[in-house]
N, C-alpha and C. Protein backbone atom coordinates (compact mmCIF):
# COMPACT_ATOMS: atom_id res chain seq x y z
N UNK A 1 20.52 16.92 -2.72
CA UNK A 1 21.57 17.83 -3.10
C UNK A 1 21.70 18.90 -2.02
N UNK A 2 22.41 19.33 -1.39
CA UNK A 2 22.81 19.92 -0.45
C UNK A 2 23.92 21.38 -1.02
N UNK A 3 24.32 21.31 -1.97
CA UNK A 3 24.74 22.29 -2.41
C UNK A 3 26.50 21.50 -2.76
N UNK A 4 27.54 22.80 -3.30
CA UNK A 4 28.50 22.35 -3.82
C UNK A 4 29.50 21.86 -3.00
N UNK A 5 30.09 21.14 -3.49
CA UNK A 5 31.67 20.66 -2.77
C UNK A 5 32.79 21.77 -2.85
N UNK A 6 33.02 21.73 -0.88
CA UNK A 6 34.37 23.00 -1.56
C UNK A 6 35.53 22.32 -1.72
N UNK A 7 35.97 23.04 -2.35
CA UNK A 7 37.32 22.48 -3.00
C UNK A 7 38.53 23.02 -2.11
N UNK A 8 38.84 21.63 -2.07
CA UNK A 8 40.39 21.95 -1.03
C UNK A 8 41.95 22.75 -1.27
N UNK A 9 42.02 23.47 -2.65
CA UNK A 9 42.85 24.84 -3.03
C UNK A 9 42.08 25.84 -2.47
N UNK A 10 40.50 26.09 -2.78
CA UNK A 10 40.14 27.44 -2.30
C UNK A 10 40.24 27.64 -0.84
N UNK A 11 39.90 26.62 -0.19
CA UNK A 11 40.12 26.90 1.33
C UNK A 11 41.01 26.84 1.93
N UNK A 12 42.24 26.71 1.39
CA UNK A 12 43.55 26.72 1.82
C UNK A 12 43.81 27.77 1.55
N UNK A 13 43.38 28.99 0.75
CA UNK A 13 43.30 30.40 0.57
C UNK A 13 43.35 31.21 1.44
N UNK A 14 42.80 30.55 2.26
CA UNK A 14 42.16 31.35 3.61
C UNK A 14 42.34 30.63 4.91
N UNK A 15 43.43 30.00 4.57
CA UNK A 15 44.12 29.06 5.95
C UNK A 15 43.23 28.16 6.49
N UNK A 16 42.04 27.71 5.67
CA UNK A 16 40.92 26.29 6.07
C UNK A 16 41.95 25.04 5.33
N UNK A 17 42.61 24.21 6.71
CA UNK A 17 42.96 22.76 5.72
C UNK A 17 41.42 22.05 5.92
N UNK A 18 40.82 21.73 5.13
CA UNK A 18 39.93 20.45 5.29
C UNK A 18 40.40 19.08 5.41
N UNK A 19 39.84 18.05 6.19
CA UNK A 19 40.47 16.88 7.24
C UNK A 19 41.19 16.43 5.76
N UNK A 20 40.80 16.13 4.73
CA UNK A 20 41.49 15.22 3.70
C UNK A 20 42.02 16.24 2.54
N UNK A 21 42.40 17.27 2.91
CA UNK A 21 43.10 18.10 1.79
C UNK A 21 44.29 17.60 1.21
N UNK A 22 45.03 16.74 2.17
CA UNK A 22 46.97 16.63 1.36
C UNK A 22 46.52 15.42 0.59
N UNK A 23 45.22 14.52 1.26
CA UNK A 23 45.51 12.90 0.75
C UNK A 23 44.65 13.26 -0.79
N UNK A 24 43.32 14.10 -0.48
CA UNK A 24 42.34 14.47 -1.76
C UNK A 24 42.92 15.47 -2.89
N UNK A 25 43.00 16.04 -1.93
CA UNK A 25 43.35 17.76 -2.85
C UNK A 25 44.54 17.69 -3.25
N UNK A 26 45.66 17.28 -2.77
CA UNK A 26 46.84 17.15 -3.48
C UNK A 26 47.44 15.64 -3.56
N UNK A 27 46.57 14.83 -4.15
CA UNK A 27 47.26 13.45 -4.21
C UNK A 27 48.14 12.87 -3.45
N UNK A 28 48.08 13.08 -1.91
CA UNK A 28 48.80 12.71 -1.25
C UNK A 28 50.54 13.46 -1.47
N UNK A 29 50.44 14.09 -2.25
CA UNK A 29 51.99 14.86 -1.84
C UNK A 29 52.61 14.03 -3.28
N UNK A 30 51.93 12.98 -3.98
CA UNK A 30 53.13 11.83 -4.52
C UNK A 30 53.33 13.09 -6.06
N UNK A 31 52.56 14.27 -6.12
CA UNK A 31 53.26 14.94 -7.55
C UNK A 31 53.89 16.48 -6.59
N UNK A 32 54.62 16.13 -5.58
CA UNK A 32 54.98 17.46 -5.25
C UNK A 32 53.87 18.20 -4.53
N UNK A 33 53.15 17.99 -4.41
CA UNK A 33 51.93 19.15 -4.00
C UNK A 33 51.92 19.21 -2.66
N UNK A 34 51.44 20.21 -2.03
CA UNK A 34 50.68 20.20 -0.97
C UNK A 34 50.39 21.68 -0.49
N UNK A 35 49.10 21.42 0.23
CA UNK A 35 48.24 22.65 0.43
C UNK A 35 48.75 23.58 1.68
N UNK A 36 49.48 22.94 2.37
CA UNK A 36 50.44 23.78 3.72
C UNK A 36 50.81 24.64 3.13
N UNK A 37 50.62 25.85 4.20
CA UNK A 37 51.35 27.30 3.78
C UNK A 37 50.79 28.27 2.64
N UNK A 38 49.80 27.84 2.52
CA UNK A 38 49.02 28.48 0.81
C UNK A 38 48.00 29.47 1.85
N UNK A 39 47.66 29.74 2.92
CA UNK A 39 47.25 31.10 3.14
C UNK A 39 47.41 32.35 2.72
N UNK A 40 46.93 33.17 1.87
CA UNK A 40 46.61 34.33 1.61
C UNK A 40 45.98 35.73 1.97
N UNK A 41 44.91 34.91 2.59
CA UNK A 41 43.70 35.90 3.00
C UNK A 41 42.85 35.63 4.46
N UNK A 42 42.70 36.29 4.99
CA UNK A 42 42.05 36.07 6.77
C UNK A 42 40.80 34.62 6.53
N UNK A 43 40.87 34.16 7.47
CA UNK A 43 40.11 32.72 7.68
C UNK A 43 38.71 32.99 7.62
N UNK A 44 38.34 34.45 8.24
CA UNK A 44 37.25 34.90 8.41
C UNK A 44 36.01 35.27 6.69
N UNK A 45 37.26 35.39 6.37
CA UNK A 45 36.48 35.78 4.69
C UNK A 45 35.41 35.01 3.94
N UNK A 46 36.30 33.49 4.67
CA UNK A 46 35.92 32.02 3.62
C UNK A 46 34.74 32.05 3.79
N UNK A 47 34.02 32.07 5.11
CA UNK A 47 32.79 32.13 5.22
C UNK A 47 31.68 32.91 4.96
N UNK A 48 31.94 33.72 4.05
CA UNK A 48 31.01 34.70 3.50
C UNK A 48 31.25 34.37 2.01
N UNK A 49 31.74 33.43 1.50
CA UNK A 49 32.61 33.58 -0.19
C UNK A 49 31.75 32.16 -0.17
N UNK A 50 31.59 31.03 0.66
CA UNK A 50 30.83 30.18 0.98
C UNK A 50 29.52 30.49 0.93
N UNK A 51 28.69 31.44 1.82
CA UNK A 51 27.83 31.85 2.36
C UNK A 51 26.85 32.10 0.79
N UNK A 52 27.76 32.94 0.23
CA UNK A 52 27.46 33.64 -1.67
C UNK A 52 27.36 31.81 -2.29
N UNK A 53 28.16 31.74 -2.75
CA UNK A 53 28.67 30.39 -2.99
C UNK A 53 27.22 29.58 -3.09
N UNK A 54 26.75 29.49 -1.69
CA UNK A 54 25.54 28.23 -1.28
C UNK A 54 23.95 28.98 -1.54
N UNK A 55 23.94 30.53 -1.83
CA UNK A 55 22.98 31.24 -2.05
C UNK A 55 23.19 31.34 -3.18
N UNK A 56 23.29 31.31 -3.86
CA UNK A 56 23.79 31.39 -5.68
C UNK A 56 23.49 29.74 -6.25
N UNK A 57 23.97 28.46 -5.44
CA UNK A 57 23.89 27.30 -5.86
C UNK A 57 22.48 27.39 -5.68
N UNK A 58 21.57 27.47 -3.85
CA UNK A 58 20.23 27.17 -3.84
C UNK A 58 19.45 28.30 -5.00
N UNK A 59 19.74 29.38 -5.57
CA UNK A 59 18.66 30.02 -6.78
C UNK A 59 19.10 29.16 -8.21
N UNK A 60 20.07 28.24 -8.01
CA UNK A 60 20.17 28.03 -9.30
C UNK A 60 21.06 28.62 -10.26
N UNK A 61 21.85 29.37 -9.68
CA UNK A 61 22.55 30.81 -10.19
C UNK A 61 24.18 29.95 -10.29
N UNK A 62 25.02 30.45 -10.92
CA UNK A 62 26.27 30.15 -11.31
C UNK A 62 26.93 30.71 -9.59
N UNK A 63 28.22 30.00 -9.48
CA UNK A 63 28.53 30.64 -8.17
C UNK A 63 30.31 31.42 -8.46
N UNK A 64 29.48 32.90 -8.70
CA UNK A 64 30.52 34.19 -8.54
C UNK A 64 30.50 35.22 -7.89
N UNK A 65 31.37 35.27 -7.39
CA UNK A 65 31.34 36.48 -6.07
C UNK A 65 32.77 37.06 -5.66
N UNK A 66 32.60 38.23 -6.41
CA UNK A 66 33.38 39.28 -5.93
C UNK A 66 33.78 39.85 -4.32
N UNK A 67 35.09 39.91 -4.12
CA UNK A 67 35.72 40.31 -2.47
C UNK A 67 36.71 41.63 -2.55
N UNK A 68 36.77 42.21 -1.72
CA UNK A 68 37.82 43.28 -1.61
C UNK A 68 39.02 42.44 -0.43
N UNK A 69 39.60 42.30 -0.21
CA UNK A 69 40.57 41.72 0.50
C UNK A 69 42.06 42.33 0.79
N UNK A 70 42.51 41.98 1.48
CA UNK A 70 43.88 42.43 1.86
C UNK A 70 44.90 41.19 2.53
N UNK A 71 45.99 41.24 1.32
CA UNK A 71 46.69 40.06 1.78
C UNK A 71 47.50 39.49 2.99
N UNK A 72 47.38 38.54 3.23
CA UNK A 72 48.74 38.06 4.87
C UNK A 72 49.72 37.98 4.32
N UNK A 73 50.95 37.78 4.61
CA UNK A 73 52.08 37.16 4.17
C UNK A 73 52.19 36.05 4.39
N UNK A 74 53.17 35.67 2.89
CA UNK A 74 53.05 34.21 2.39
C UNK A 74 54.22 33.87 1.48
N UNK A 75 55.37 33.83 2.36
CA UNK A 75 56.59 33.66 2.38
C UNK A 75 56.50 32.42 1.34
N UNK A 76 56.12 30.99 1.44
CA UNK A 76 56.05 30.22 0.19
C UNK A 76 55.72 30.82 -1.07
N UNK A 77 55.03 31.63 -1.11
CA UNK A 77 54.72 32.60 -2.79
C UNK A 77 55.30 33.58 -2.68
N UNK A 78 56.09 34.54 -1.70
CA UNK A 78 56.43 35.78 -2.03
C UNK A 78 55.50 36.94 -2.10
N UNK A 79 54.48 36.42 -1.34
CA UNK A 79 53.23 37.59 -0.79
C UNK A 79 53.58 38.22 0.22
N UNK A 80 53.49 39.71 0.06
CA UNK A 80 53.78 40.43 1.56
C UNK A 80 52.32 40.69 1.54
N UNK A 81 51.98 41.04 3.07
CA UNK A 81 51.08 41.31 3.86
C UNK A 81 50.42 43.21 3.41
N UNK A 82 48.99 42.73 3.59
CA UNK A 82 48.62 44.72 3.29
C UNK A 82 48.10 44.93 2.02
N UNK A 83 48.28 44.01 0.63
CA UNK A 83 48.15 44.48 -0.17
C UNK A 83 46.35 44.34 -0.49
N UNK A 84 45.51 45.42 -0.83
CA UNK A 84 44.70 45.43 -1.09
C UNK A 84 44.05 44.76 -2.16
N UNK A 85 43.13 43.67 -2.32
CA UNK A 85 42.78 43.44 -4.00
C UNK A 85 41.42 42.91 -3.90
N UNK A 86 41.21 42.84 -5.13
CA UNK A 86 39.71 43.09 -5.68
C UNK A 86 39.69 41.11 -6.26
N UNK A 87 39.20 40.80 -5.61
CA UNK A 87 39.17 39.17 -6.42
C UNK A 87 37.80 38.72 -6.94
N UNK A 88 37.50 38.36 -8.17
CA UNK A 88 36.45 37.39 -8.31
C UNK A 88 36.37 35.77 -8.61
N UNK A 89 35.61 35.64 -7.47
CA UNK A 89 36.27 34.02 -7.27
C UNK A 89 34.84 33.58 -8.18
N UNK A 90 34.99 32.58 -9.31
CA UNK A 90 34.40 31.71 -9.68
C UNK A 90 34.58 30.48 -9.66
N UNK A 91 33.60 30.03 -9.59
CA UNK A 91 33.73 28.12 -8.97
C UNK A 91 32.49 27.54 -10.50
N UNK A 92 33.28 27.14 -11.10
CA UNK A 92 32.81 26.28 -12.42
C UNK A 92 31.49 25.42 -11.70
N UNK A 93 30.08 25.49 -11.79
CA UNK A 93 29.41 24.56 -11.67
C UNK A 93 28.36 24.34 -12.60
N UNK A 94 27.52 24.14 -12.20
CA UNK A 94 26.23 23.46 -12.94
C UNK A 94 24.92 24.32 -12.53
N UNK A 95 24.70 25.85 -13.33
CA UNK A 95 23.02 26.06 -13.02
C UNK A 95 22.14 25.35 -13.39
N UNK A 96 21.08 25.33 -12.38
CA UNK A 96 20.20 24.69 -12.67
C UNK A 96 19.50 24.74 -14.02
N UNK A 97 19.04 25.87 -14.64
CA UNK A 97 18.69 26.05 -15.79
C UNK A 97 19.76 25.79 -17.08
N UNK A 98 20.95 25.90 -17.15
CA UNK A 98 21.77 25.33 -17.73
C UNK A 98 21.75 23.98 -18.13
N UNK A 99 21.34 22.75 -16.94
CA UNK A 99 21.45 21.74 -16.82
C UNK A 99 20.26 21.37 -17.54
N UNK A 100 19.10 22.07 -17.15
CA UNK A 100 17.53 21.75 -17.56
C UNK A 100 17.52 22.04 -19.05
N UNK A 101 18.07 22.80 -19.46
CA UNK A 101 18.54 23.00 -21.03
C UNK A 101 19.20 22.31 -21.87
N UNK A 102 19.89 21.90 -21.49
CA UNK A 102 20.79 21.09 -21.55
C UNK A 102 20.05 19.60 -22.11
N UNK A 103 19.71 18.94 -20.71
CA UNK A 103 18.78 17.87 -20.99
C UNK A 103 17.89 17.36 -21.94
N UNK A 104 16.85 19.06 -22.15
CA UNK A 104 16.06 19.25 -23.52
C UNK A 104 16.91 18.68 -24.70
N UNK A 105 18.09 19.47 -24.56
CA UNK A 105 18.93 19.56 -26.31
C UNK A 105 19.34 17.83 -26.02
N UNK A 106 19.82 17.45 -25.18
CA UNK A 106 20.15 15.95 -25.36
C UNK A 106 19.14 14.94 -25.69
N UNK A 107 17.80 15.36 -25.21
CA UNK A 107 17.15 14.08 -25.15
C UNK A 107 16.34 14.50 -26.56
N UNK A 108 16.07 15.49 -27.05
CA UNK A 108 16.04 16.06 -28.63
C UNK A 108 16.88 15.71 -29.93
N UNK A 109 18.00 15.63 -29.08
CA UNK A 109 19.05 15.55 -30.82
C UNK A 109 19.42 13.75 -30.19
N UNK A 110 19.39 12.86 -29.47
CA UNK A 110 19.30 11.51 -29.28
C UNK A 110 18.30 11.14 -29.45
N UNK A 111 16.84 11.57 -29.88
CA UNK A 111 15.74 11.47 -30.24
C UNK A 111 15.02 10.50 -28.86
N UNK A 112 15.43 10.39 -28.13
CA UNK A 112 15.90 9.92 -26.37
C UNK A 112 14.93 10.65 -25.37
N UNK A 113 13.36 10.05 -25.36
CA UNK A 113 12.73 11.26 -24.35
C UNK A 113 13.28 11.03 -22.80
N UNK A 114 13.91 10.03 -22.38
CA UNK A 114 14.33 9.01 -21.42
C UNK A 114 15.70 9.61 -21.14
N UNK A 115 16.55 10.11 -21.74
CA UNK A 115 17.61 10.42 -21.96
C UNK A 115 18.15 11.49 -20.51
N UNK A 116 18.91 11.12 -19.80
CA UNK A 116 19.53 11.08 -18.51
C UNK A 116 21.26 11.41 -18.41
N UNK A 117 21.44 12.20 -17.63
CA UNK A 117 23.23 12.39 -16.97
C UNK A 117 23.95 11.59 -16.74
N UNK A 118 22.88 10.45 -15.94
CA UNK A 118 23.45 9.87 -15.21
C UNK A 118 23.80 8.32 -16.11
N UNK A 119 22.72 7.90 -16.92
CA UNK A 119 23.15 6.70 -17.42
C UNK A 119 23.38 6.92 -19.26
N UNK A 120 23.49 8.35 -19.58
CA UNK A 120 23.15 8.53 -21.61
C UNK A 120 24.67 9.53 -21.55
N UNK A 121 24.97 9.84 -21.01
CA UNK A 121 26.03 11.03 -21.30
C UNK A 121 27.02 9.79 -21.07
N UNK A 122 27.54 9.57 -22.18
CA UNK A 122 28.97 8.41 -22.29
C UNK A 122 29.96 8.55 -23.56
N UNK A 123 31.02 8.25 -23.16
CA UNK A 123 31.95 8.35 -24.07
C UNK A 123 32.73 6.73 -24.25
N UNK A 124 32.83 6.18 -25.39
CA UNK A 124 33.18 4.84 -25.55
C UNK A 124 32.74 3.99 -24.72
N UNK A 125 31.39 3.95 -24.92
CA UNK A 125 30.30 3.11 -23.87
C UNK A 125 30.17 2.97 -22.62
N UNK A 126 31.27 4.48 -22.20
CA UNK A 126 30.77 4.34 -20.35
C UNK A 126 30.55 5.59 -20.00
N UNK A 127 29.97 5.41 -19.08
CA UNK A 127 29.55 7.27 -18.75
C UNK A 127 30.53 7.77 -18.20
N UNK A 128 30.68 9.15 -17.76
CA UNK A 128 31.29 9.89 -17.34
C UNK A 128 32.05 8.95 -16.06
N UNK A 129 31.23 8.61 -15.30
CA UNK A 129 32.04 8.34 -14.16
C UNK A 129 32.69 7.01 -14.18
N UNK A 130 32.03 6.20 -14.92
CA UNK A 130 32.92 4.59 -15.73
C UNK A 130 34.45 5.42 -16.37
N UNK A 131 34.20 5.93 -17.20
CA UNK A 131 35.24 6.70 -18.08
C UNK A 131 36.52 7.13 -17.02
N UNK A 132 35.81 7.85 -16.22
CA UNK A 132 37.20 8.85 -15.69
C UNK A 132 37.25 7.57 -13.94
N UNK A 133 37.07 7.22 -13.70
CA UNK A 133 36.75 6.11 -12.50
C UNK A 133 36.70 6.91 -11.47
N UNK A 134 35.39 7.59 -11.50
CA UNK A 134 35.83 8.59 -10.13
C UNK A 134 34.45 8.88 -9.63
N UNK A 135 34.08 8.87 -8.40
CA UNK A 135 32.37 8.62 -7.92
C UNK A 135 31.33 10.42 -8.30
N UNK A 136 31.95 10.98 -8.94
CA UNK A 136 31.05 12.01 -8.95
C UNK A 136 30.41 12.68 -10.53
N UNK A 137 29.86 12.58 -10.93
CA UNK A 137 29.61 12.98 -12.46
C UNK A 137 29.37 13.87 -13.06
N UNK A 138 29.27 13.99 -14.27
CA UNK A 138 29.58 15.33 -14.84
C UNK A 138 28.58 16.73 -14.23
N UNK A 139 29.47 17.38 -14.16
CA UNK A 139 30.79 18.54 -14.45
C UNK A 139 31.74 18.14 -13.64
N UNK A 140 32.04 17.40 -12.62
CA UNK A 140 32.79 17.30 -11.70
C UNK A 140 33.73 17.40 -12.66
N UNK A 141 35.11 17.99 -12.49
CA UNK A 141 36.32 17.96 -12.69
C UNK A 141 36.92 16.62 -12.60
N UNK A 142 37.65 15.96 -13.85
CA UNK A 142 38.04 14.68 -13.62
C UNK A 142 39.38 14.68 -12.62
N UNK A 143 39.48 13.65 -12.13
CA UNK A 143 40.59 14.12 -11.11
C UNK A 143 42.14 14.31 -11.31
N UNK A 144 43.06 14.42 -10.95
CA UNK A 144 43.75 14.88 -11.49
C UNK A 144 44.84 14.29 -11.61
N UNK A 145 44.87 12.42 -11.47
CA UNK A 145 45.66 11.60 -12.16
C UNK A 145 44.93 11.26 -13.89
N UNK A 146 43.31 11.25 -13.76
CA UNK A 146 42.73 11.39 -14.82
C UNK A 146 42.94 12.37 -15.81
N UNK A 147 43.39 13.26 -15.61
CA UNK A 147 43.80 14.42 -16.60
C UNK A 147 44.24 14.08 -17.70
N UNK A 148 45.63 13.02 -17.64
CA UNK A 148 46.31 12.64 -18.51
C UNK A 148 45.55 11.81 -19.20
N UNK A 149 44.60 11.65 -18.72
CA UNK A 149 43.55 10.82 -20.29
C UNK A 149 42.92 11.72 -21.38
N UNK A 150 43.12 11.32 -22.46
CA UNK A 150 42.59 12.13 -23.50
C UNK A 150 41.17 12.23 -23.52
N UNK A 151 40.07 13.75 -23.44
CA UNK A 151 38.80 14.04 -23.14
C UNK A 151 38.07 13.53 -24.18
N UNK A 152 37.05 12.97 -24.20
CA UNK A 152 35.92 12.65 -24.55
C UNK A 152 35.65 14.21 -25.93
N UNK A 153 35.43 13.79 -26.80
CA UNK A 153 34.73 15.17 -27.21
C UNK A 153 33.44 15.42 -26.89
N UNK A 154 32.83 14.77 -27.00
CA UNK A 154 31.32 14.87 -25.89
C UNK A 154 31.26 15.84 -24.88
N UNK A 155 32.44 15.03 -23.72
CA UNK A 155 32.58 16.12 -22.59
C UNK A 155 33.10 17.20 -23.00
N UNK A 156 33.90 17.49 -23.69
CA UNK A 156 35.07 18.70 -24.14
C UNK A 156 34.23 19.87 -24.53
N UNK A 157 33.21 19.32 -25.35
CA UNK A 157 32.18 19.96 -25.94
C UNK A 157 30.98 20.50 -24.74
N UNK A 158 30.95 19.78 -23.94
CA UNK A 158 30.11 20.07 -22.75
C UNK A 158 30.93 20.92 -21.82
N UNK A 159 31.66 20.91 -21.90
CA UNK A 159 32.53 22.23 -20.59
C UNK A 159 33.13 23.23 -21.00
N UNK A 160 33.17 23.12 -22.36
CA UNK A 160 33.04 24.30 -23.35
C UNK A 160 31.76 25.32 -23.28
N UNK A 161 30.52 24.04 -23.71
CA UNK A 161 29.56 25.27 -23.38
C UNK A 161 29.27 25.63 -22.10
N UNK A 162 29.44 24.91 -21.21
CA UNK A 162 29.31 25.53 -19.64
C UNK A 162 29.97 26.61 -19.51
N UNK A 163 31.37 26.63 -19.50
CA UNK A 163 31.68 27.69 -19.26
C UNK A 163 31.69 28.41 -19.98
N UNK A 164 31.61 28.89 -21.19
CA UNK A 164 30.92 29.72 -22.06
C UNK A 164 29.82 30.34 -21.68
N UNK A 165 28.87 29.62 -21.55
CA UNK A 165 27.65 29.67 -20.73
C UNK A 165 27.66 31.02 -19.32
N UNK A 166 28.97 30.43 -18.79
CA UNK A 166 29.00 31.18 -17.40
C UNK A 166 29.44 32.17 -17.82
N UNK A 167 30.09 32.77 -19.06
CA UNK A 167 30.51 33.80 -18.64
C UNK A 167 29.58 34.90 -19.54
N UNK A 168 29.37 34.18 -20.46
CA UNK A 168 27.95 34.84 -21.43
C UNK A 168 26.66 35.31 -20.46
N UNK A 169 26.00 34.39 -19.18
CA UNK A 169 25.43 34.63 -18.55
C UNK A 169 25.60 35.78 -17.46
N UNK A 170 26.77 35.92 -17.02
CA UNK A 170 27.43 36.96 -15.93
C UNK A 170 28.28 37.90 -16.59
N UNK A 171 27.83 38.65 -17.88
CA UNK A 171 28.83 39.10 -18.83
C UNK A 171 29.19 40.29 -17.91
N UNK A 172 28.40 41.10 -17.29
CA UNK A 172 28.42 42.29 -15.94
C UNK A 172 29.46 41.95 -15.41
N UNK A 173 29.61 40.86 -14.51
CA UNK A 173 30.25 40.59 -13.59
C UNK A 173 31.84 40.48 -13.82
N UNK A 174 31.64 39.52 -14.81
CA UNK A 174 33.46 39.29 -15.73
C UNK A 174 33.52 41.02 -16.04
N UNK A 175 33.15 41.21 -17.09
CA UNK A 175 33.41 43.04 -17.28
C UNK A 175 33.68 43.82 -16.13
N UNK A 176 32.76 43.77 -15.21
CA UNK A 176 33.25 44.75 -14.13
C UNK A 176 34.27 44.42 -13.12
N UNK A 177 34.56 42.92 -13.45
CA UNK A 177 36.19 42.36 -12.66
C UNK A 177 37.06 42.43 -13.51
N UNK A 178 37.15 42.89 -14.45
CA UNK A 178 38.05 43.29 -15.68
C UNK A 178 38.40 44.55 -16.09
N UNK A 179 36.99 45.26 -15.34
CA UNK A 179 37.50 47.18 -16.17
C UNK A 179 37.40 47.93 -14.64
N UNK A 180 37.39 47.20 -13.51
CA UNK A 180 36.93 48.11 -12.85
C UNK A 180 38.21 49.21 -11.92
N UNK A 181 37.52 49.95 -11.12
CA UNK A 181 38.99 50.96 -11.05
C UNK A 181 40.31 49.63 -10.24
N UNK A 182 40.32 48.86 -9.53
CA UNK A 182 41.14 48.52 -9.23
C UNK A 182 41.80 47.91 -9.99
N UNK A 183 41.35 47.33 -10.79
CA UNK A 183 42.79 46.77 -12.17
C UNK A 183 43.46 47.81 -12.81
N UNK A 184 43.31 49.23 -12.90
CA UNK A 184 44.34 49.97 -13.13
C UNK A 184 45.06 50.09 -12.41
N UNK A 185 46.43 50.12 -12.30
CA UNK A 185 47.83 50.71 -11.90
C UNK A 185 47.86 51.76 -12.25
N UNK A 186 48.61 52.18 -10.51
CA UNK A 186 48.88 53.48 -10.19
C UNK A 186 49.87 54.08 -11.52
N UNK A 187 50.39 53.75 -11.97
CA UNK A 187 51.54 54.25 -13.27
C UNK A 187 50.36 54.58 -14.64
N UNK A 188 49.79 53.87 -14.67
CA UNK A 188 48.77 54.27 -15.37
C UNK A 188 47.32 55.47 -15.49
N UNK A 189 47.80 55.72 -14.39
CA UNK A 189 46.69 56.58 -14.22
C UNK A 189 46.78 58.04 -14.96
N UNK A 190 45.77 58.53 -15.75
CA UNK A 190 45.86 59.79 -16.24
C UNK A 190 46.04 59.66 -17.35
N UNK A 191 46.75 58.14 -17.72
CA UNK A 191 46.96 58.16 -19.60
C UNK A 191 46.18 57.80 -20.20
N UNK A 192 45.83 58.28 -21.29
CA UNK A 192 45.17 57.70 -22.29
C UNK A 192 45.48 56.11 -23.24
N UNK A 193 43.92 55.09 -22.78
CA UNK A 193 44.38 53.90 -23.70
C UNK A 193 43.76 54.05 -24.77
């Protein structure tokens, strides 16, 4: 394990195309998509949002990390350039202790001491990655012609508590990207909520 996969929207954030972004990341263009022109934020950033990102995956830790930033212009969205903001980027994954917990409660309530990700977590007799036909397994995000398949409650139930999980675990973090002074507006200031 080497740490997480970045995902080809976030790095187009920051003007990184990765070699297979239009064919991976946006299905080849065939639903409209594509990642050209989705710069937001200096190129230089990515690598410190990464940096958090891969130090947070190696402790085992959920990967969230707060940036102060200032936007480029981005004439495809109607972003002007200058504007200051406060972002917390979370990337849905898998802590380690989450996972190790996890395992316990599965191989406990399947009465399953054997009981595994890779070959017991299945929905209508195939696992995750039989199910959604896609080489990476759960949590991975099913991809996104798979979407239109109706979820597993198994899984539904599993990325429920994950992210539940994540935000119950980092309750600080969500709170203080939620109350902190930069989410007030200037019009707001001085009144009473």
């Amino acid at each position: 394990d080497v740490g997480p996969d970045v995902d080809w929207s976030l790095a187009a954030f920051f003007g990184v195309q990765m070699s297979n972004a239009e064919e991976k990341g946006c299905g080849s263009g065939r639903l409209g998509c594509t990642l050209a022109n989705h710069q937001v934020f200096e190129k230089q950033h990515f690598r410190s949002l990464m940096q958090s990102f891969l130090n947070s995956h190696d402790d085992g830790k959920a990967m969230i990390h707060t940036m102060n930033l200032v936007t480029l212009q981005n004439d495809r969205f109607g972003i002007a350039a200058g504007h200051k903001v406060r972002v917390t980027f979370v990337y849905l994954s898998v802590p380690n202790k989450w996972e190790e917990d996890v395992l316990v409660a599965m191989r406990r309530i399947y009465k399953n001491p054997d009981w595994t990700w890779e070959n017991d977590l299945k929905c209508k007799g195939k696992t995750f990655k039989e199910y959604y036909n896609q080489k990476l397994g759960f949590p991975s995000a099913p991809s996104l012609l798979s979407t239109f398949k109706s979820m597993c409650p198994l899984y539904a139930t599993l990325f429920y508590q994950l992210a539940g999980n994540m935000v119950t675990d980092n309750k600080e973090v969500f709170k203080d990207a939620l109350e902190h002074d930069t989410c007030h507006s200037e019009s707001s200031e001085g009144e009473e909520s």
